[in-house]
Protein backbone atom coordinates (compact mmCIF):
# COMPACT_ATOMS: atom_id res chain seq x y z
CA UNK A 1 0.00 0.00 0.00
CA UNK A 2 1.47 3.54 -1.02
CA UNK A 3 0.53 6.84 1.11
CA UNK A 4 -2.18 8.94 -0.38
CA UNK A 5 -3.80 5.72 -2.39
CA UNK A 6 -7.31 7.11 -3.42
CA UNK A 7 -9.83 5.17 -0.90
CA UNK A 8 -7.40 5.06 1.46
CA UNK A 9 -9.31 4.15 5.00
CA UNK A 10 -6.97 5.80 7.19
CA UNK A 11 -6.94 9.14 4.65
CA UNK A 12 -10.86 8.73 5.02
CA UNK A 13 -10.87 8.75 8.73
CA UNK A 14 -8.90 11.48 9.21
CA UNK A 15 -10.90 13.79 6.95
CA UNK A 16 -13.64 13.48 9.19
CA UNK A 17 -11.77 14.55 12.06
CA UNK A 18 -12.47 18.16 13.13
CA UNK A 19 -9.55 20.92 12.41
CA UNK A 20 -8.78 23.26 15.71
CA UNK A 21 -7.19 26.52 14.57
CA UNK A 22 -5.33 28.79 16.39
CA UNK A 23 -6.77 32.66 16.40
CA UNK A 24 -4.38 35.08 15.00
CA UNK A 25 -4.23 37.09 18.37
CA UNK A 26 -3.68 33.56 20.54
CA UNK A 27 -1.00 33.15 18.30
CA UNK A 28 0.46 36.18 18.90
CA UNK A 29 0.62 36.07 21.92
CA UNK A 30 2.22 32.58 22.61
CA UNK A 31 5.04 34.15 19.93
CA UNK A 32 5.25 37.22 22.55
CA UNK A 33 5.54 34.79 25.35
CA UNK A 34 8.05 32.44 23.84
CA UNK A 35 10.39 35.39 22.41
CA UNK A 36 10.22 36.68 25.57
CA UNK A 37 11.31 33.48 27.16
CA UNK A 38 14.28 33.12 24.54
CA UNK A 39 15.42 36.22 25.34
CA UNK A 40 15.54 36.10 29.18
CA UNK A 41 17.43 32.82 28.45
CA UNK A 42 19.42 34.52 26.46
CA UNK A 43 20.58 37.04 28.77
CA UNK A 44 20.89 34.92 31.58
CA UNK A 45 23.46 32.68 29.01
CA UNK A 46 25.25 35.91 28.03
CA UNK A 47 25.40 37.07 31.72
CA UNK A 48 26.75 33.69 32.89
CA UNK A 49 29.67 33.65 30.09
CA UNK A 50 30.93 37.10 31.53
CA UNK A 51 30.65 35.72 34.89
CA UNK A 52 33.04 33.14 34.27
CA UNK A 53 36.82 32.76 35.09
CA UNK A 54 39.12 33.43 31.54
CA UNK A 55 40.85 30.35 32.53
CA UNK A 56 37.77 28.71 31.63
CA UNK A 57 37.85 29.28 28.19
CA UNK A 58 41.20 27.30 27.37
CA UNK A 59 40.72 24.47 30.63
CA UNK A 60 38.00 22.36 28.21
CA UNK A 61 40.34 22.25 24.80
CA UNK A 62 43.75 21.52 26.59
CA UNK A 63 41.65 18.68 28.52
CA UNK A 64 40.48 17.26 25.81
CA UNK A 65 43.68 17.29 23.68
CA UNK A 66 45.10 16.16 27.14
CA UNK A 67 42.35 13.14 26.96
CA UNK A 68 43.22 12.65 23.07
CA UNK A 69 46.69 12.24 23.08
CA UNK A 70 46.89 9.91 25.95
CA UNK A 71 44.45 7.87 24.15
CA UNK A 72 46.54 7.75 21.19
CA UNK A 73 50.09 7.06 23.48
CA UNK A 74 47.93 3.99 24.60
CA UNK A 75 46.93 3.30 21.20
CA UNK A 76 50.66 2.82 20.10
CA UNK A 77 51.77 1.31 22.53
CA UNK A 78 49.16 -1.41 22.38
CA UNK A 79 50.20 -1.52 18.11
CA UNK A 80 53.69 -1.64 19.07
CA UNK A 81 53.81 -4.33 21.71
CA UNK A 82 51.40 -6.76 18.87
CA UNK A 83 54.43 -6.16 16.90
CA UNK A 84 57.18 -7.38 19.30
């Protein structure tokens, strides 16, 4: 069976169901309320970035290439003791 077969009894049932539009002004105003969410967010992100240390900013990459070049130490050595 292929979507949108003519005589379709699932496409038939669901035409009969009723649509529920939003009014223009309800809609407006859950736009108002969720830019106005986003935006508080948003300033509380912004505010939180200046808050923190400028160590910060450099602690997550040298971790990770930290993290990354252990794994790759262990890596060779593993390849280099199958070798032996």
């Amino acid at each position: 069976m292929t979507i949108g077969e003519p005589g379709d009894a699932v496409e038939t049932d669901l035409s009969a169901l009723r649509v529920h539009d939003a009014t223009p002004e309800s809609v407006e105003r859950i736009r108002a309320r969720c830019l106005a969410v986003l935006a508080a967010r948003r300033r509380a992100d912004e505010a939180r970035r200046e808050r923190l240390a400028p160590w910060r900013a450099w602690i997550e990459p040298a971790l990770a290439l930290g993290l990354g070049a252990l794994y790759l130490a262990e890596a060779l050595t593993r390849a280099f003791a199958v070798y032996r």
